[in-house]
PDB file of N, CA and C in Angstrom:
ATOM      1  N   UNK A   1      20.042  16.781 -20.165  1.00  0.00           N
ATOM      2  CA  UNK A   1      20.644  16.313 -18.938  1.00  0.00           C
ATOM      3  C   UNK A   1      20.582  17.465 -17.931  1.00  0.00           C
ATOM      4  N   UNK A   2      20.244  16.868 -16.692  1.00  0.00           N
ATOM      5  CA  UNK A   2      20.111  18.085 -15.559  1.00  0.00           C
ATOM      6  C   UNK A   2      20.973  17.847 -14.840  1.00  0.00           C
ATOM      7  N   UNK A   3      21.245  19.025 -14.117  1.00  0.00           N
ATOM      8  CA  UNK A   3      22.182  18.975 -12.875  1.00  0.00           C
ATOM      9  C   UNK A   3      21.379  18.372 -11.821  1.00  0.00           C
ATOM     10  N   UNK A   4      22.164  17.957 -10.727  1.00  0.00           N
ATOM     11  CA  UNK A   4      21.008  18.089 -10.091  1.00  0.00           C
ATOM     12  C   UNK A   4      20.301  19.265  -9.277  1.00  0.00           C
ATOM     13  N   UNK A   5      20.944  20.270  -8.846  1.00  0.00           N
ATOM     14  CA  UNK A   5      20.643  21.554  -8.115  1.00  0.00           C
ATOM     15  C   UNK A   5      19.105  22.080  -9.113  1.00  0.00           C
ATOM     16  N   UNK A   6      19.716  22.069 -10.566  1.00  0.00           N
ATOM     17  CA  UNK A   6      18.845  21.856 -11.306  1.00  0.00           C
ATOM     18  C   UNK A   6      17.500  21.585 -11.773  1.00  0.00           C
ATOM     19  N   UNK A   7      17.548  20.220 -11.160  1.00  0.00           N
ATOM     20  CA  UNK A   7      16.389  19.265 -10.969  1.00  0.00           C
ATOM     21  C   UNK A   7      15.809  19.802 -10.466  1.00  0.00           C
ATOM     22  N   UNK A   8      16.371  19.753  -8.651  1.00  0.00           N
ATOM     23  CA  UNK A   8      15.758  20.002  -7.316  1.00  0.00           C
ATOM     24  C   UNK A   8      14.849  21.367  -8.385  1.00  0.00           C
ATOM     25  N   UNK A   9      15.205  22.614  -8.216  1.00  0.00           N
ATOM     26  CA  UNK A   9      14.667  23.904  -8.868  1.00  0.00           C
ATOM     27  C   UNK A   9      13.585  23.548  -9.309  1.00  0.00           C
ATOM     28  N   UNK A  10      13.732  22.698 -10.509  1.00  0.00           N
ATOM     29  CA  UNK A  10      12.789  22.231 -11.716  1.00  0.00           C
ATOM     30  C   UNK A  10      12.048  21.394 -11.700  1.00  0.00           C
ATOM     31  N   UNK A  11      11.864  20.701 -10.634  1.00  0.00           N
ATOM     32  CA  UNK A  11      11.357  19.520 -10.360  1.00  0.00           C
ATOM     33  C   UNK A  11       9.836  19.295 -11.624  1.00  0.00           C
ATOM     34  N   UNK A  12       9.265  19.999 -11.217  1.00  0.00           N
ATOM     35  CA  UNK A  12       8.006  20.195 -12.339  1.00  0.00           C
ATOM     36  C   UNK A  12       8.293  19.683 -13.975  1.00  0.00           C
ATOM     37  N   UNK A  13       9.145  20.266 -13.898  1.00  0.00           N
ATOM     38  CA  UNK A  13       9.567  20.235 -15.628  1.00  0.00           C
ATOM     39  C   UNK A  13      10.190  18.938 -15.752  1.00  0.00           C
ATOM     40  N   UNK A  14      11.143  18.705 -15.100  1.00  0.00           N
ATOM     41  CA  UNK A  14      11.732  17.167 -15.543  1.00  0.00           C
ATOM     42  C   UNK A  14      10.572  16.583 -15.073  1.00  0.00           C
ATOM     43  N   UNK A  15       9.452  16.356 -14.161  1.00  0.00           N
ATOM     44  CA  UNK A  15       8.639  15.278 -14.362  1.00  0.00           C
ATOM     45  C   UNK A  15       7.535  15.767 -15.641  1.00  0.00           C
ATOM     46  N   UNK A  16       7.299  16.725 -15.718  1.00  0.00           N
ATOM     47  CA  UNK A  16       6.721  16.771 -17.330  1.00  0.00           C
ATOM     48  C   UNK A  16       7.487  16.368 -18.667  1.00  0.00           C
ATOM     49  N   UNK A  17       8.463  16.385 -18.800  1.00  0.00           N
ATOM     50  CA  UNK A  17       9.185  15.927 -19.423  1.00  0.00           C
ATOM     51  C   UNK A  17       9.475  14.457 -19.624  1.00  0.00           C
ATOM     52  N   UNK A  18       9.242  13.940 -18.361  1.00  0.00           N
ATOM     53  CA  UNK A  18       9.781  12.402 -18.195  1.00  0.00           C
ATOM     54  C   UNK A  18       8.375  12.036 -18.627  1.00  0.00           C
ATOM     55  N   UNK A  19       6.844  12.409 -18.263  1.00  0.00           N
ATOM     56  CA  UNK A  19       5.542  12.117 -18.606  1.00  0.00           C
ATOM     57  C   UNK A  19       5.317  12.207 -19.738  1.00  0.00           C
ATOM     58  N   UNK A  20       5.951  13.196 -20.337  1.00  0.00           N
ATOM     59  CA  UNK A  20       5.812  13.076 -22.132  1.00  0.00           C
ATOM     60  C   UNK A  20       6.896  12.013 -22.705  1.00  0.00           C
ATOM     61  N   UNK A  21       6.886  11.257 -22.340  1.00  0.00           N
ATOM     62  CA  UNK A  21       7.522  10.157 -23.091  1.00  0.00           C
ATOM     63  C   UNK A  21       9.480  10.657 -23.539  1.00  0.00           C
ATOM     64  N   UNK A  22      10.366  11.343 -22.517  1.00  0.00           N
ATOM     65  CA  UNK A  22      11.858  11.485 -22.706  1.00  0.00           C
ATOM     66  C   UNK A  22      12.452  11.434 -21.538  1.00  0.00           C
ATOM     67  N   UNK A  23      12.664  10.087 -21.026  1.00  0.00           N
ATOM     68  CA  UNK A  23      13.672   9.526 -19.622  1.00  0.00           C
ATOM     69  C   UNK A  23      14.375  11.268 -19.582  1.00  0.00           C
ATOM     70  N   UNK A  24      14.772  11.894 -18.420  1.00  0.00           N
ATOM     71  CA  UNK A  24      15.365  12.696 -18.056  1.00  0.00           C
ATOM     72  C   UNK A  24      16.380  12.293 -16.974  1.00  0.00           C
ATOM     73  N   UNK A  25      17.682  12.699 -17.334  1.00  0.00           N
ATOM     74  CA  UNK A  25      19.098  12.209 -16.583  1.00  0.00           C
ATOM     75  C   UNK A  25      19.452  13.224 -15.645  1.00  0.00           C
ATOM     76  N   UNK A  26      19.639  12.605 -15.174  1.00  0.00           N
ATOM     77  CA  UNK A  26      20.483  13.951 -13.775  1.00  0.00           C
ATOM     78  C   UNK A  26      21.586  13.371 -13.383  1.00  0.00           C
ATOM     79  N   UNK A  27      22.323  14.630 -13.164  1.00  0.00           N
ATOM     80  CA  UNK A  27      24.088  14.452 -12.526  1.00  0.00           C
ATOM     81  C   UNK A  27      24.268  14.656 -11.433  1.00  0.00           C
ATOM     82  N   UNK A  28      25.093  14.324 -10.740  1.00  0.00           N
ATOM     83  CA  UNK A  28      25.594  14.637  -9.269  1.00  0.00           C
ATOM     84  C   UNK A  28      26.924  14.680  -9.276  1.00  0.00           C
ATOM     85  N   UNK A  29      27.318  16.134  -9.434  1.00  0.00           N
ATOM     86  CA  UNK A  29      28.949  16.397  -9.542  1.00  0.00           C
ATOM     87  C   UNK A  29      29.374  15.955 -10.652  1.00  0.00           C
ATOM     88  N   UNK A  30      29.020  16.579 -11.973  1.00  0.00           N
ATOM     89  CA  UNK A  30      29.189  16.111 -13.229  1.00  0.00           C
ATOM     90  C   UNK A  30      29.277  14.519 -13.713  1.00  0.00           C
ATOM     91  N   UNK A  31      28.696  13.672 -13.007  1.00  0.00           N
ATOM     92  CA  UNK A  31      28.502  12.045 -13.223  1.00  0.00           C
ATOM     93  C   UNK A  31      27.277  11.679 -12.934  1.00  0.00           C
ATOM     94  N   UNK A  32      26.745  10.873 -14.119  1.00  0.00           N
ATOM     95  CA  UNK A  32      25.425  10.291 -14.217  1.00  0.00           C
ATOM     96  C   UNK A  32      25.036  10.083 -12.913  1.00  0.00           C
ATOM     97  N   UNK A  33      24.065  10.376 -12.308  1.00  0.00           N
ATOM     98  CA  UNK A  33      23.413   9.442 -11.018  1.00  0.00           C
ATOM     99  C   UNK A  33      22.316   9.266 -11.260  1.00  0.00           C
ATOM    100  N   UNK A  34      20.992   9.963 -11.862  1.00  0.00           N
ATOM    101  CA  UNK A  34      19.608   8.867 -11.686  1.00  0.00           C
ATOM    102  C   UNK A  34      19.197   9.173 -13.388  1.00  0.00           C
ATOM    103  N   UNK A  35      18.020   8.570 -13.316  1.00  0.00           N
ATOM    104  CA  UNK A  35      17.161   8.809 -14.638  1.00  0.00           C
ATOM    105  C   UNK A  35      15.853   8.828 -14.083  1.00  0.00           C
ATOM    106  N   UNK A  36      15.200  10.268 -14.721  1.00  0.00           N
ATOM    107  CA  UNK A  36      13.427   9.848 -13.940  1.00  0.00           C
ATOM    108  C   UNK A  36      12.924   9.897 -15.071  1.00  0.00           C
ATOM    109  N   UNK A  37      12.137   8.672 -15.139  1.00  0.00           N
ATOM    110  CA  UNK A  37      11.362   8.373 -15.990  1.00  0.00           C
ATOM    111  C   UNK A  37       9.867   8.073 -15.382  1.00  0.00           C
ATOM    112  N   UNK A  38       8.314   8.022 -16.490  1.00  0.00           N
ATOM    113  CA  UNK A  38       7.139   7.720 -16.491  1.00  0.00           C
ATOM    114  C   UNK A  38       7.021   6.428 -15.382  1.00  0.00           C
ATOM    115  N   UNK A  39       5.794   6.501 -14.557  1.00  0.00           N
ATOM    116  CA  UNK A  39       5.841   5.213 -14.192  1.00  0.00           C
ATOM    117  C   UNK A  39       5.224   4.089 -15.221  1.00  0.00           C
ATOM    118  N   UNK A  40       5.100   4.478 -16.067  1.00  0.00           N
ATOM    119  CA  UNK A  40       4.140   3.702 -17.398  1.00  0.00           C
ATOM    120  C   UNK A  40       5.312   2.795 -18.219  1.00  0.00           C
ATOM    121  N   UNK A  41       6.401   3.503 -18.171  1.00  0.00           N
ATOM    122  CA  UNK A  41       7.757   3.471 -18.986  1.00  0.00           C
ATOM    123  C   UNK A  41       8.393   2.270 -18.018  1.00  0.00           C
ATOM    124  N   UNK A  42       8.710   2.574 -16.565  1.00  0.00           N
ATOM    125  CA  UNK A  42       9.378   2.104 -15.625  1.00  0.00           C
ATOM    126  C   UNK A  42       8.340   0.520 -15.548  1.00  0.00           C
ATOM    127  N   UNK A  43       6.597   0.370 -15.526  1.00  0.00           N
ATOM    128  CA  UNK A  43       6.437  -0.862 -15.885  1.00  0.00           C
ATOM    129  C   UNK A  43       6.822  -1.681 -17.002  1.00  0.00           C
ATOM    130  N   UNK A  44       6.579  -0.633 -17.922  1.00  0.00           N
ATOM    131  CA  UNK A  44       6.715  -1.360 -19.478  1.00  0.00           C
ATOM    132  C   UNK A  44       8.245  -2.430 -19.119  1.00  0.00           C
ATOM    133  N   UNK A  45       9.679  -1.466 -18.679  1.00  0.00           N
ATOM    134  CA  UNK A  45      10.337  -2.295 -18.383  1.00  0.00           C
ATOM    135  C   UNK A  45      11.080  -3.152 -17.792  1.00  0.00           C
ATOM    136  N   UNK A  46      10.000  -3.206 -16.545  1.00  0.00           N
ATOM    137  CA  UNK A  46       9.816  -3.893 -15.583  1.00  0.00           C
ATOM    138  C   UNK A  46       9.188  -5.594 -16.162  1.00  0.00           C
ATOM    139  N   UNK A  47       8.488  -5.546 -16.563  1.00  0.00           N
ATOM    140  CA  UNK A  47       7.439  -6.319 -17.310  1.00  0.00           C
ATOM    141  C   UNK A  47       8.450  -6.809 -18.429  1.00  0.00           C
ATOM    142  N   UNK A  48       9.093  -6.460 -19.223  1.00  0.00           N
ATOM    143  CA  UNK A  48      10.067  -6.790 -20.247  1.00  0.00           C
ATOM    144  C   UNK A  48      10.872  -7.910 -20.146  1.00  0.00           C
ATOM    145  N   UNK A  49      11.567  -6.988 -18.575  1.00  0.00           N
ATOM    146  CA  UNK A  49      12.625  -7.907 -17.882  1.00  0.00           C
ATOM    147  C   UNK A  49      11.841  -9.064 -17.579  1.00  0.00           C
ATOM    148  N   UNK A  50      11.103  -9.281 -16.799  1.00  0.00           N
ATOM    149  CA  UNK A  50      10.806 -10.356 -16.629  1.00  0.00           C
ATOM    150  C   UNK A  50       9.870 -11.387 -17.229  1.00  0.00           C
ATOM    151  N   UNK A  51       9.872 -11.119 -18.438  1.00  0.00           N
ATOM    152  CA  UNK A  51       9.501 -11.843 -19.093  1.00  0.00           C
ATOM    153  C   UNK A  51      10.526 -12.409 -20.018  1.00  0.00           C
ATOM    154  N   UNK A  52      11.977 -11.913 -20.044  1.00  0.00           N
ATOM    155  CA  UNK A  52      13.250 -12.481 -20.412  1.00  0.00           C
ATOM    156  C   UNK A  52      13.378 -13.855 -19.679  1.00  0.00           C
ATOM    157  N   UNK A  53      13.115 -13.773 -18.057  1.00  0.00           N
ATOM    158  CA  UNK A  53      14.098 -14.038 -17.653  1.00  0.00           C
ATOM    159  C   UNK A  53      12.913 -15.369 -17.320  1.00  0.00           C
ATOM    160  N   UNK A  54      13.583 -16.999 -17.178  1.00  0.00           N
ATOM    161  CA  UNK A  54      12.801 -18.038 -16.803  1.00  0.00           C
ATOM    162  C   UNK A  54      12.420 -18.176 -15.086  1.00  0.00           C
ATOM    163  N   UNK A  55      12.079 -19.138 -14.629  1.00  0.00           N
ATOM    164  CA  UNK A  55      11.510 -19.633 -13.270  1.00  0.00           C
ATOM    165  C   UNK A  55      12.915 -20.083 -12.836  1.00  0.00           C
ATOM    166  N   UNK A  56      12.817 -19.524 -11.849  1.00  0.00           N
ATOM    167  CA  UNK A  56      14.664 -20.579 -10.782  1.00  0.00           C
ATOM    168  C   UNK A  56      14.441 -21.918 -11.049  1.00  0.00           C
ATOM    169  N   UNK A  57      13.452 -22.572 -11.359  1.00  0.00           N
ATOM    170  CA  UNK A  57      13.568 -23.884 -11.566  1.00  0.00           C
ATOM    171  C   UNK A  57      13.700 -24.415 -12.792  1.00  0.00           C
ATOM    172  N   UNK A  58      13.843 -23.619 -13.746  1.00  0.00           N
ATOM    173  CA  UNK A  58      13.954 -23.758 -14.990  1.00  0.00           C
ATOM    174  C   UNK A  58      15.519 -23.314 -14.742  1.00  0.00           C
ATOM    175  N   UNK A  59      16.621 -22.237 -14.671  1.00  0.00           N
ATOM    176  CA  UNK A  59      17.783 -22.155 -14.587  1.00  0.00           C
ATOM    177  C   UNK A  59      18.117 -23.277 -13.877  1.00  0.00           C
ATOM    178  N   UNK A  60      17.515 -24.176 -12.320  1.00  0.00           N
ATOM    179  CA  UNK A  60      18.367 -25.366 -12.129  1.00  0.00           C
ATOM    180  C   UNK A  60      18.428 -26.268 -12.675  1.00  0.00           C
ATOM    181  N   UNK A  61      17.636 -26.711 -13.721  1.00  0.00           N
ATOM    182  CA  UNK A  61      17.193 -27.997 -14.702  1.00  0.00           C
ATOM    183  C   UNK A  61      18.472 -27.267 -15.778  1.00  0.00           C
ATOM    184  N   UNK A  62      18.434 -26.149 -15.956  1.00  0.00           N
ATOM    185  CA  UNK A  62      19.856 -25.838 -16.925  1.00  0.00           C
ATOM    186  C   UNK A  62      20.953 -26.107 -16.719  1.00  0.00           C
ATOM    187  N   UNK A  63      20.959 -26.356 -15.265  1.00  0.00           N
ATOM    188  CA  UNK A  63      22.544 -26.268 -14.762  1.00  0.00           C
ATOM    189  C   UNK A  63      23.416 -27.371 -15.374  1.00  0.00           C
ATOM    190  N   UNK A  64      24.555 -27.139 -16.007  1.00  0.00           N
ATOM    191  CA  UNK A  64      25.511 -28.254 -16.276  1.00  0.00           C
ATOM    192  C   UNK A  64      26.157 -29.522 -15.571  1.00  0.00           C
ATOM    193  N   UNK A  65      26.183 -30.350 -15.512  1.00  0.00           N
ATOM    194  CA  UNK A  65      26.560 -31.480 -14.546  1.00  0.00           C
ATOM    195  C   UNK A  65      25.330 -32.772 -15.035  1.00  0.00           C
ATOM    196  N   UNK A  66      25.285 -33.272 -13.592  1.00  0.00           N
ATOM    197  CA  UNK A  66      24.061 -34.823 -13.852  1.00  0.00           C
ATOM    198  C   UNK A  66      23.122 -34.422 -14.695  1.00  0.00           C
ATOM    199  N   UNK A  67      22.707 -35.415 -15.547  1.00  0.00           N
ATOM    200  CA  UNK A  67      21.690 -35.329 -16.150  1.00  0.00           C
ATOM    201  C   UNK A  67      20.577 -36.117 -15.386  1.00  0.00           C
ATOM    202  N   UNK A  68      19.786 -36.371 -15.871  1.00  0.00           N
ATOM    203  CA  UNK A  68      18.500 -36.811 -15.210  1.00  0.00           C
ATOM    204  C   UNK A  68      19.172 -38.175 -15.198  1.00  0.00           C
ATOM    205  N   UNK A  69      18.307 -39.032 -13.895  1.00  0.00           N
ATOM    206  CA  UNK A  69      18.617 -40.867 -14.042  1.00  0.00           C
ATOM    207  C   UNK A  69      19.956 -40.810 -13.821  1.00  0.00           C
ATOM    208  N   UNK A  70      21.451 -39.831 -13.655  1.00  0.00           N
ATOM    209  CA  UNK A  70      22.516 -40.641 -13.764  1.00  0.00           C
ATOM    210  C   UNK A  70      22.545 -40.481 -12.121  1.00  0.00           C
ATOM    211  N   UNK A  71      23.616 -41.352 -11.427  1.00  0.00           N
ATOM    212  CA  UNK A  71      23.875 -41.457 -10.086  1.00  0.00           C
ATOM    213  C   UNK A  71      24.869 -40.325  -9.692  1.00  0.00           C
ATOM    214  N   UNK A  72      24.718 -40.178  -8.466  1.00  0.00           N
ATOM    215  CA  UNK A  72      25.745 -39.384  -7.909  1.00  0.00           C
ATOM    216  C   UNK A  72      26.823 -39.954  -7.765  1.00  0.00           C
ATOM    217  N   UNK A  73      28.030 -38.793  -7.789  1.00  0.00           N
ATOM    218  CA  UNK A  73      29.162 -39.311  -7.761  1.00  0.00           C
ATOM    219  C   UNK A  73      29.203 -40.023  -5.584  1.00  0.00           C
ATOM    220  N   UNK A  74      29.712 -41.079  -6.261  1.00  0.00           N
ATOM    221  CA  UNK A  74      29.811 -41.568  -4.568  1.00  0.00           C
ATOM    222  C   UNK A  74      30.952 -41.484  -3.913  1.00  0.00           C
ATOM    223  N   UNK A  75      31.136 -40.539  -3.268  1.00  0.00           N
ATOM    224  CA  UNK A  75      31.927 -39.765  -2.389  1.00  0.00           C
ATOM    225  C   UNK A  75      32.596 -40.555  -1.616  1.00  0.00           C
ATOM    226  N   UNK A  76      33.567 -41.093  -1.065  1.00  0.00           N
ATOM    227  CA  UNK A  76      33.809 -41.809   0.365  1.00  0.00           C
ATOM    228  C   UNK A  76      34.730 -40.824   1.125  1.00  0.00           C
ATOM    229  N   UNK A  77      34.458 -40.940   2.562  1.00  0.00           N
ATOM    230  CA  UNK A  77      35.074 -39.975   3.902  1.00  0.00           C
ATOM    231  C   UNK A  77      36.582 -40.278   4.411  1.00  0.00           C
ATOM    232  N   UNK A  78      37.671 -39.452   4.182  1.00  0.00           N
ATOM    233  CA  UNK A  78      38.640 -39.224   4.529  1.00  0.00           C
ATOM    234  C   UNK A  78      38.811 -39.592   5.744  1.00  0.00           C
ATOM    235  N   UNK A  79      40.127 -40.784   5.658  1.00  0.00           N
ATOM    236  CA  UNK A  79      40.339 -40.737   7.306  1.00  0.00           C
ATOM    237  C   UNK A  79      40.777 -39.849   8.080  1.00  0.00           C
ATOM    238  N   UNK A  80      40.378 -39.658   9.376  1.00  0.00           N
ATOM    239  CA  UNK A  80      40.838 -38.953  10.131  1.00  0.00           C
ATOM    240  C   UNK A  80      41.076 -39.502  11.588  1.00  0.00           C
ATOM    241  N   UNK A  81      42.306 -38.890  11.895  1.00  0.00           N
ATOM    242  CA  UNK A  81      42.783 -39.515  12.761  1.00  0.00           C
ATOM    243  C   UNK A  81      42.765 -38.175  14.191  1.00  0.00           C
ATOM    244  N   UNK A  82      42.635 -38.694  15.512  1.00  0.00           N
ATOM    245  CA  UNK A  82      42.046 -37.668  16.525  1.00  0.00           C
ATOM    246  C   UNK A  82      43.496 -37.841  17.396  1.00  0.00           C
TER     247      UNK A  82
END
């Protein structure tokens, strides 16, 4: 784990480091703030994620409620008086 003042200094080394295959963490005021990692690494799980995740039109066909063929609920409009 690097500081970051650290980093900045070292810059070289944490990206050799991150290129040899070990995500490198850096702090900002003793609390996690980034991770530099490979861009090889950063596709791999890029590519991962989205291959988890389905088409928006596949999550709305999931959505709970009507099923296919049933009717909508039929609403009627509140009187209002002017």
């Amino acid at each position: 784990m690097w500081s970051l003042q650290d980093a900045k200094n070292r810059f070289s080394a944490v990206v050799d480091a991150a290129l040899a295959g070990a995500p490198q963490e850096v702090t900002r005021r003793g609390k996690p703030a980034v991770v530099v990692l490979s861009a090889a690494e950063y596709a791999r799980l890029v590519a991962a994620a989205g291959a988890e995740r389905g088409s928006f039109a596949d999550h709305l066909l999931d959505f709970p409620g009507m099923e296919a063929g049933e009717d909508r609920l039929q609403a009627r409009p509140r009187d209002v008086a002017f």
